[in-house]
Structures are given as structure tokens and as C-alpha cells.
Protein backbone atom coordinates (compact mmCIF):
# COMPACT_ATOMS: atom_id res chain seq x y z
CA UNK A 1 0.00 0.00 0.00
CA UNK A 2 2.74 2.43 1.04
CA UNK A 3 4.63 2.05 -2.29
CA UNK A 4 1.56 2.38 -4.25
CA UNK A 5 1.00 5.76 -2.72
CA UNK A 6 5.28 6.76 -3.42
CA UNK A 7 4.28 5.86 -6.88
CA UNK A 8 1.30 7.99 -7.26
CA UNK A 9 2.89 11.20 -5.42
CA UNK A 10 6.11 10.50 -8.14
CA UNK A 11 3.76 10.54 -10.80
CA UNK A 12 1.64 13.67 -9.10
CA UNK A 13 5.24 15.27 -8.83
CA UNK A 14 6.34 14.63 -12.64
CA UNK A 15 3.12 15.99 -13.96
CA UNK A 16 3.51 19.60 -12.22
CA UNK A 17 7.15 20.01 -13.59
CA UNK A 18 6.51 19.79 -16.64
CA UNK A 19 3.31 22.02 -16.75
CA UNK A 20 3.92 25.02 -19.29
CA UNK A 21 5.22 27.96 -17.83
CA UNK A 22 3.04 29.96 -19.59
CA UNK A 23 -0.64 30.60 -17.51
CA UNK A 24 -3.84 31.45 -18.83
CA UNK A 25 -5.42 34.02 -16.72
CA UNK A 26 -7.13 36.30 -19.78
CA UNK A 27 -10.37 34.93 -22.00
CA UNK A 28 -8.90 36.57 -25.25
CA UNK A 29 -11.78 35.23 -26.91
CA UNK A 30 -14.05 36.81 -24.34
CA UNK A 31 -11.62 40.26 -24.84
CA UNK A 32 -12.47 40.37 -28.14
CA UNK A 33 -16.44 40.34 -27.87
CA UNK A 34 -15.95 42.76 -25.71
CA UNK A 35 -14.23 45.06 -27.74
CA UNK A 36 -16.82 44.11 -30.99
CA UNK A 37 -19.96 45.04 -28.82
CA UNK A 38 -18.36 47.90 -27.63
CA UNK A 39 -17.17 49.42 -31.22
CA UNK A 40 -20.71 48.16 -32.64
CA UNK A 41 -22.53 51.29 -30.41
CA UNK A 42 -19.98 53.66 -32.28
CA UNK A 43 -22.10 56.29 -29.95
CA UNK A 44 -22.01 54.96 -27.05
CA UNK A 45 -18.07 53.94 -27.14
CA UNK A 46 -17.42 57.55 -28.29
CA UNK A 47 -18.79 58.97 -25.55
CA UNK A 48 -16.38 57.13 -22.65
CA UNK A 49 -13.13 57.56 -24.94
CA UNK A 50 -12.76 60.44 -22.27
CA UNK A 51 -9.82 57.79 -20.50
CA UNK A 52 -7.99 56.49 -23.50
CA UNK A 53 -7.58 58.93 -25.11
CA UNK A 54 -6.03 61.08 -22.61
CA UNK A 55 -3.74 58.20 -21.52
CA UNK A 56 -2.96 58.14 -25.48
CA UNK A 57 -2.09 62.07 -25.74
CA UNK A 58 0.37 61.31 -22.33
CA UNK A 59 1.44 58.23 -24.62
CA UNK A 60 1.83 60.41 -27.92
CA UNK A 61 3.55 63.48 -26.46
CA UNK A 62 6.50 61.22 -25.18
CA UNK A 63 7.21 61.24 -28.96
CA UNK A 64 8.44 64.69 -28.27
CA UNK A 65 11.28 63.36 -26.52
CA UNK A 66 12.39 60.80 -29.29
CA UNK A 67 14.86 62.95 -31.64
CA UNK A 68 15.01 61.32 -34.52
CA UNK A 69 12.82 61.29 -37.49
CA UNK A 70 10.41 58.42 -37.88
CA UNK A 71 8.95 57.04 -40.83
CA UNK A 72 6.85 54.00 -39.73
CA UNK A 73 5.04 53.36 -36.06
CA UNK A 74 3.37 50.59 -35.27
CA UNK A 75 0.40 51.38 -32.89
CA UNK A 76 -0.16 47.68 -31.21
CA UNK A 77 -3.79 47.53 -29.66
CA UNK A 78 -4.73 50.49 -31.39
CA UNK A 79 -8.17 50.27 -30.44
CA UNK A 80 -10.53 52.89 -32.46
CA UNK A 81 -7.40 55.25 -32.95
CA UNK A 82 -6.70 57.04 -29.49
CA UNK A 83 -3.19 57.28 -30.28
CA UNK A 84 -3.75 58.36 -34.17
CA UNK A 85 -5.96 61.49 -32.51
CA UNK A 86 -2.47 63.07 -30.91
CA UNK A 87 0.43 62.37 -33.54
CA UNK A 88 1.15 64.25 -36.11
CA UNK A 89 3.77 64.50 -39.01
CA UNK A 90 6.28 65.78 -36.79
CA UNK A 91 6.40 62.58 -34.74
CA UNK A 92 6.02 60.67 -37.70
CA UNK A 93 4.80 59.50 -41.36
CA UNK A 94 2.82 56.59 -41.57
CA UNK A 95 1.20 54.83 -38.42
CA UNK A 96 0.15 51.25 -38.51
CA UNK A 97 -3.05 50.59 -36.35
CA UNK A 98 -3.18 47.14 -34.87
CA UNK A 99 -6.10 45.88 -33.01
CA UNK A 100 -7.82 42.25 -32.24
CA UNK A 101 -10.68 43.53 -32.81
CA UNK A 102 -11.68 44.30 -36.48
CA UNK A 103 -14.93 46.17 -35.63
CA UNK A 104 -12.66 48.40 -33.03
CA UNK A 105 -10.13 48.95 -35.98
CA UNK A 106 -12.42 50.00 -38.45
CA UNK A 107 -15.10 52.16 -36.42
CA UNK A 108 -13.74 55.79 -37.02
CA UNK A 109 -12.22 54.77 -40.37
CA UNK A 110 -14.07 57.74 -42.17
CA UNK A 111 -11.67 60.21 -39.73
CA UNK A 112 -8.94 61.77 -41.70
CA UNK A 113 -5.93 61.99 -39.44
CA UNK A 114 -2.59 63.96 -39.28
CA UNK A 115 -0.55 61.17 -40.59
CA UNK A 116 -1.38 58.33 -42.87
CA UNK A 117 -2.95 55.66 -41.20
CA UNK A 118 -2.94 52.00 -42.19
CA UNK A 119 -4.95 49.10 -40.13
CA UNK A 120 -4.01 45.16 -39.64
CA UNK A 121 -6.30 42.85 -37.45
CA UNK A 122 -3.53 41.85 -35.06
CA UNK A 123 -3.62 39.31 -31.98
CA UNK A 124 -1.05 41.02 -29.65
CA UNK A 125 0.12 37.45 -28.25
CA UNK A 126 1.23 36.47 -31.82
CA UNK A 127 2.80 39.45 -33.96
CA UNK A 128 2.84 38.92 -38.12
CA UNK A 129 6.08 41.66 -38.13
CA UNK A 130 9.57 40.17 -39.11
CA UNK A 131 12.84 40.86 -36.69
CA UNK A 132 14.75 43.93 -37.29
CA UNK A 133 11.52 45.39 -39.65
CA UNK A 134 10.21 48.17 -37.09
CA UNK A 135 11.12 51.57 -36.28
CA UNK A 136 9.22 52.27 -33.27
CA UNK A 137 6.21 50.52 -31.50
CA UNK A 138 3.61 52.44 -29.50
CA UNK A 139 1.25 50.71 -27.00
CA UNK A 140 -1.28 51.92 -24.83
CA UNK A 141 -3.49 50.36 -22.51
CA UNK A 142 -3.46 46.97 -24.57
CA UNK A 143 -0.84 44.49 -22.66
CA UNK A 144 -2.49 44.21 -19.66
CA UNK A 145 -4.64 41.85 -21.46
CA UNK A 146 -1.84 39.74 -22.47
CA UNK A 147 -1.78 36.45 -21.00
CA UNK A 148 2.03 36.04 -21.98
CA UNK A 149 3.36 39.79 -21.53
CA UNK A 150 7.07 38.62 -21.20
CA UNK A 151 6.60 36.77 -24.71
CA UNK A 152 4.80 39.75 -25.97
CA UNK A 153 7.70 41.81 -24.97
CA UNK A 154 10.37 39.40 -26.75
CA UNK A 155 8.22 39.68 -30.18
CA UNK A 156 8.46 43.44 -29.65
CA UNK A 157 11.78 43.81 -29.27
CA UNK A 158 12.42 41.07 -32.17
CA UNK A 159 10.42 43.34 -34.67
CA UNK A 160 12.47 46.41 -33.58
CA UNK A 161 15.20 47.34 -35.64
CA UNK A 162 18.77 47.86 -34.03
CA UNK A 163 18.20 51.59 -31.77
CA UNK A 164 14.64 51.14 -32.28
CA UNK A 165 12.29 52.34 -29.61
CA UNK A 166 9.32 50.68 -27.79
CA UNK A 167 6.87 53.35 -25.97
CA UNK A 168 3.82 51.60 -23.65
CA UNK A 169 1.45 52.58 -21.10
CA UNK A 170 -0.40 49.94 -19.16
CA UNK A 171 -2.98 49.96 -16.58
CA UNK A 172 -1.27 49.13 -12.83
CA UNK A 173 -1.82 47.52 -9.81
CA UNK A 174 -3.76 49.92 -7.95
CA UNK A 175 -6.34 50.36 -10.70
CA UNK A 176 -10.15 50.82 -9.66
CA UNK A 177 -8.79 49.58 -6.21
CA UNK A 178 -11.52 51.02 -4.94
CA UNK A 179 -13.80 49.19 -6.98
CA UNK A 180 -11.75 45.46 -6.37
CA UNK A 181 -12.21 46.21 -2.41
CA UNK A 182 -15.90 46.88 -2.04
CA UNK A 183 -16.83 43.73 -4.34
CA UNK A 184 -14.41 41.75 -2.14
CA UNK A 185 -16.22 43.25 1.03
CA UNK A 186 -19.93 42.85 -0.64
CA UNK A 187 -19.17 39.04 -1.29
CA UNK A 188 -17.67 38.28 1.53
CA UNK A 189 -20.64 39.14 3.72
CA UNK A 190 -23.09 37.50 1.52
CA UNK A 191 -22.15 34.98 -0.17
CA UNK A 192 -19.00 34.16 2.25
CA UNK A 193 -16.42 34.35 -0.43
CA UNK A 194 -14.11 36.53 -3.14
CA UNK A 195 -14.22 35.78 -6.51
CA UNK A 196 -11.62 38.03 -8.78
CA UNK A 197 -14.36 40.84 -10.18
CA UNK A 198 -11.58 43.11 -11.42
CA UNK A 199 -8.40 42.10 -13.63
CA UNK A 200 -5.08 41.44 -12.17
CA UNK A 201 -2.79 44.03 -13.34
CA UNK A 202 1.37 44.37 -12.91
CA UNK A 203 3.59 46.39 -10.47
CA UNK A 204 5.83 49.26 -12.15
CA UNK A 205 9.02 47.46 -10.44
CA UNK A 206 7.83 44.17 -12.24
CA UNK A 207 7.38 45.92 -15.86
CA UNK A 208 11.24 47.43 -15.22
CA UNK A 209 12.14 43.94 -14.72
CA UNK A 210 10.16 42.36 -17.33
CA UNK A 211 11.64 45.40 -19.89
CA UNK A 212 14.96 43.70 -18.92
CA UNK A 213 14.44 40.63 -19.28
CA UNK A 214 12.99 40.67 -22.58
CA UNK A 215 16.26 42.48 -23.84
CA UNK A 216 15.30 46.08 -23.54
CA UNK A 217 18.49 48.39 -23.14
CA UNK A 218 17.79 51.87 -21.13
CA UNK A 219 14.22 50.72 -19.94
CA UNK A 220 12.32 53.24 -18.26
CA UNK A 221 9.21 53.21 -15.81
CA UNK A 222 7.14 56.30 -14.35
CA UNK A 223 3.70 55.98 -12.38
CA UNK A 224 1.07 58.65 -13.20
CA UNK A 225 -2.50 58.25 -11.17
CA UNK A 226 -5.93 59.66 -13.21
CA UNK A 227 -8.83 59.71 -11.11
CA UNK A 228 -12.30 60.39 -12.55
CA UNK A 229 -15.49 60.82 -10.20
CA UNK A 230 -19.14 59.20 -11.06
CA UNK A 231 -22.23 59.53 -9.57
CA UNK A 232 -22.16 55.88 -7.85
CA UNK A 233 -20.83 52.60 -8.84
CA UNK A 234 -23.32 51.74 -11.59
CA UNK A 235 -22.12 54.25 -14.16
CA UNK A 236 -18.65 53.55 -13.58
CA UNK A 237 -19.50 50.29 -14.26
CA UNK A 238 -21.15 50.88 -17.35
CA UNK A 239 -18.43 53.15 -18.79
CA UNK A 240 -16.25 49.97 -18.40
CA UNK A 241 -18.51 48.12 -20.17
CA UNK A 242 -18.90 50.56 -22.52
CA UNK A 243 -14.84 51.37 -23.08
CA UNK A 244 -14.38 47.18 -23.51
CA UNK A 245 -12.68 47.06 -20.43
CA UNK A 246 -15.10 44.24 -18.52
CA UNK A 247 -13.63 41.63 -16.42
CA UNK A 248 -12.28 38.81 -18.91
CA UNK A 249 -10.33 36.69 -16.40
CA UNK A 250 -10.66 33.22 -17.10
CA UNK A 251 -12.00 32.26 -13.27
CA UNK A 252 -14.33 34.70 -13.28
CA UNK A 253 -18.42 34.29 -12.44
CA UNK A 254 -21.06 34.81 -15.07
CA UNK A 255 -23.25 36.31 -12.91
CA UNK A 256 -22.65 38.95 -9.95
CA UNK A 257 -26.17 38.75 -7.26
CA UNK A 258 -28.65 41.85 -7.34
CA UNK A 259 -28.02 42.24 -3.78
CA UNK A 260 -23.94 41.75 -3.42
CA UNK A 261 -24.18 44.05 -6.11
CA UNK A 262 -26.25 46.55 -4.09
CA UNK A 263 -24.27 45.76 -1.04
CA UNK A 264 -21.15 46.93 -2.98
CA UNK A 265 -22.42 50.08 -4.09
CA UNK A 266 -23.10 50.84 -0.76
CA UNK A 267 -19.94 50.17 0.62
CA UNK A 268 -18.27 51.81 -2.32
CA UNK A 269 -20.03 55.28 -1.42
CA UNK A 270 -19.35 54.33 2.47
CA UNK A 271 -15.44 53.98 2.22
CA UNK A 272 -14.39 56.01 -0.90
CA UNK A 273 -17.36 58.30 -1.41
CA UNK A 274 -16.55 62.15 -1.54
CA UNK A 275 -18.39 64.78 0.15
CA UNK A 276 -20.83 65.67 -2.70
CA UNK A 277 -22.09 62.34 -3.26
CA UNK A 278 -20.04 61.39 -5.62
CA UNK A 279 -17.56 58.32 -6.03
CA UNK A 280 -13.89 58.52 -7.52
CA UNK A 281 -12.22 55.58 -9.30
CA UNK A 282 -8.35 55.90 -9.59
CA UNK A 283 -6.41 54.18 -12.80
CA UNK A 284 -2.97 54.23 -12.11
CA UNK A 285 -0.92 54.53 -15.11
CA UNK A 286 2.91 52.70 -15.68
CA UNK A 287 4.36 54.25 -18.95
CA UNK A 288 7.19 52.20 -19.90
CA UNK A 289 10.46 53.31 -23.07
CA UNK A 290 12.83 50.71 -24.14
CA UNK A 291 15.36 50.75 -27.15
CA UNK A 292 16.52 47.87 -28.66
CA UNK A 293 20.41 47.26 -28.12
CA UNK A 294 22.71 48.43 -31.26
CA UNK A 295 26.14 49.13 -31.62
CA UNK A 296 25.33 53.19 -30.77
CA UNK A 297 23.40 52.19 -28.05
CA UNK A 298 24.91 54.38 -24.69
CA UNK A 299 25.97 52.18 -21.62
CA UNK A 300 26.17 52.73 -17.98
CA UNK A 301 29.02 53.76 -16.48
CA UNK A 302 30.72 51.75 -14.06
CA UNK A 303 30.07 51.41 -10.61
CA UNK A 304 32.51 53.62 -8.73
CA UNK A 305 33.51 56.03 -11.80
CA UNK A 306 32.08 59.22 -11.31
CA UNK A 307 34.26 62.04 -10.65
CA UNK A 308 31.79 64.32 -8.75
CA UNK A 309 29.95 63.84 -5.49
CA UNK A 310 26.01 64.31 -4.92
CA UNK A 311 27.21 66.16 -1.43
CA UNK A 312 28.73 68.87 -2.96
CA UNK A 313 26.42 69.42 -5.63
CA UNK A 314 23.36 69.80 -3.27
């Protein structure tokens, strides 16, 4: 009996090391409906593009910094063409929209914008671009739906030609935390449990790492907060649903109960509320910049080789 039971916890043992490393935590099938339904009321999504595309003007004026003169950008998760609103031929000449979702892609595609604009249906898990065939690739608030982001990454940086730069913005941790904690309280006190209602999103010290690891030279990381107040949880909710931006986590439950959702609201108003009635949801933002290495890429100095101290310059 005992060495039947060595034998099963062996096999037990065997079959969890060689699991993929790779975890499923997005429905990207589930994304994409999302997106269609939301593009298909073209007057409905217009009206909350409020967030994106003011994340996509921060994204766009970081441009300003790159001095160099760009012919081709390719704008992965392009959505309905936040970023194409806030570029112009300064920045660059041609800008490649790439979205999942075809009905996103192609819902403003009577606007006539600054620069020429071409669109490809594009999975961001799986990019169609060759290595060294990019100049630049823009990204904004599209890979934290990315089930593999450090592969994602990798195929970025692949496409990039030699000095070529990679500009992202990404929704982080502390997103709509206010949000995540009254569901977690509602549930909890009635039906005696958590189930994940909002997406689980990266740390700004783990995107500096992953930028690392995925061969990035110079990789930089800055936090920036955007808080926008609704009259109670219900319309926040339905801006979300609205924007595309509903839960799609693999785990999560179909259905959320009338009353934990009315319990949630409540608590919402109770613990975050502000004084006029009113309740604010925060979206923190992590902006990330990453060149690929070249031969006229700058390095670090070594440790120990400066020649001034920070005493006697403050």
C-alpha cells in the first residue's frame, strides 16, 4: 500500500514540472467580444473615450522626446485610434493601427488623421512583423490583457530594428482599487467568499524587470494616477462596459447577485465616497520606453567612476 501511494505522489510530482510555464489568466476570446460590442454602439463607445484617449495624448507626447525622425510606427492595440488622434507628421509619417478587434479597428475609419494611417487585425500574443523590420512601437493600454506579456515583450523587441524604440502605457496595480475592495467586502458578507471581479494588473518594479528581461536596453518606468469621479458605482461600471474594459479573467463568475451588487455600491459610497455624493475611481498609469540594443546604443558607467559627489552638488 505504502509504495503504491510513493508511486502515485512520483507521478503527481512529474506531472507539475513539466506544466507550461506559460498561464492562462485572460479569455482573449471573451476580450475580443468585448471590444466588438463595444465598437458596434460607435455612440455609445465615443462617448467614454474620455480615458484612453487622454492616456494616449500622455502616450503620444513622449514622442516629443524621441529625436530622430520616424517614418513608420506601429500602434499595437490600437483600439478605435486614441493614439492616431495626438500624432502628427512631426512625430512621424505613416502609423500602422493594430487591433484584435476588427470592428474596433475600423469604427472611425471615415476620420482623416494627421498622418497616414494603415490598419491590420492583429492578436497582440502572436505578432505577423519580421525581426529587425520596425522603427518604433507604440502601445497603450493593450498588454495588460496579455496572457504572456514577457513573450509579448520578446516579439516586440524582435520586430524592432537595431536603436529602435518601444513606448507603452499599461494599466497598474492599484487600478479601480476602490472598486476590487468593495466587491471583495460585498461578497464576503453575503455569499462568504471573493471571486476576482476586477483584472489582475502588474507592479511598475515588475514591468522594469520584465523590460529587462525581454532584452530592452535603457528601460524606463514612471507611475502617473488619473482619477475620474461618477455619480455611484453603476455608471462607472457601465463606462467599463462601454470602453471594452469588462472583467475577462478566465476564473471569473457569469453572474454577480442583485443584492452583493447593491451591497457593494453601498460600501463603495461608504469607504471612498466624496463629500458631494459622488464616487472617484483611480487608474494608475505605468508608462514604460525601451530601445533595442545596437552598436550606438549608450551604456552605464561603471560602478565607482564618477568624478563628482552628490554632497557637494546639493
Amino acid at each position: 500500500m505504502l509504495r503504491k501511494l510513493l508511486t502515485q505522489q512520483t507521478i503527481l510530482k512529474r506531472s507539475y514540472t513539466t506544466a507550461p510555464q506559460s498561464f492562462q489568466i485572460f479569455d482573449r476570446y471573451a476580450k475580443r467580444l468585448q471590444k466588438d460590442r463595444a465598437a458596434s454602439n460607435a455612440e455609445e463607445s465615443r462617448i467614454v473615450d474620455y480615458l484612453k484617449d487622454e492616456i494616449a495624448a500622455r502616450v503620444a507626447d513622449r514622442f516629443l522626446d524621441i529625436k530622430r525622425d520616424l517614418d513608420t510606427v506601429v500602434d499595437l492595440g490600437s483600439g478605435c485610434g486614441h493614439i492616431a488622434k495626438h500624432v502628427t507628421k512631426d512625430m512621424m509619417k505613416k502609423l500602422i493601427m493594430c487591433d484584435m478587434s476588427e470592428k474596433a479597428l475600423y469604427r472611425d475609419q471615415d476620420v482623416k488623421y494627421a498622418v497616414s494611417v494603415e490598419r491590420l487585425q492583429v492578436d497582440e500574443e502572436a505578432l505577423p512583423f519580421p525581426e529587425n523590420s520596425i522603427e518604433a512601437v507604440v502601445s497603450s493600454l493593450s498588454l495588460n490583457w496579455v496572457n504572456d506579456l514577457p513573450g509579448s515583450l520578446i516579439q516586440i523587441k524582435n520586430s524592432l530594428k537595431p536603436d529602435g524604440v518601444f513606448l507603452g502605457a499599461m494599466f497598474g496595480g492599484d487600478t479601480l482599487f476602490e472598486l476590487r475592495t468593495s466587491l471583495q467586502l460585498a461578497e464576503m458578507e453575503r455569499e462568504s467568499g471573493v471571486s476576482p471581479r476586477v483584472s489582475p494588473m502588474a507592479d511598475s518594479s515588475d514591468m522594469s524587470r520584465l523590460l529587462t528581461r525581454a532584452g530592452f536596453s535603457l528601460p524606463t518606468v514612471d507611475v502617473d494616477e488619473i482619477q475620474v469621479n461618477y455619480p455611484s458605482m453603476f455608471e462607472l461600471i457601465e463606462d467599463l462596459k462601454a470602453m471594452g474594459e469588462s472583467n475577462a479573467v478566465l476564473t471569473r463568475r457569469p453572474f454577480l447577485k442583485r443584492d452583493t451588487l447593491l451591497a457593494a455600491a453601498s460600501i463603495y459610497k461608504e469607504l471612498h465616497g466624496n463629500s458631494d455624493g459622488s464616487i472617484p475611481a483611480t487608474f494608475q498609469i505605468i508608462y514604460l520606453i525601451g530601445w533595442k540594443p545596437s552598436e550606438n546604443t549608450p551604456l552605464a558607467k561603471k560602478r565607482g567612476s564618477a568624478n563628482a559627489s552628490l554632497k557637494d552638488v546639493l
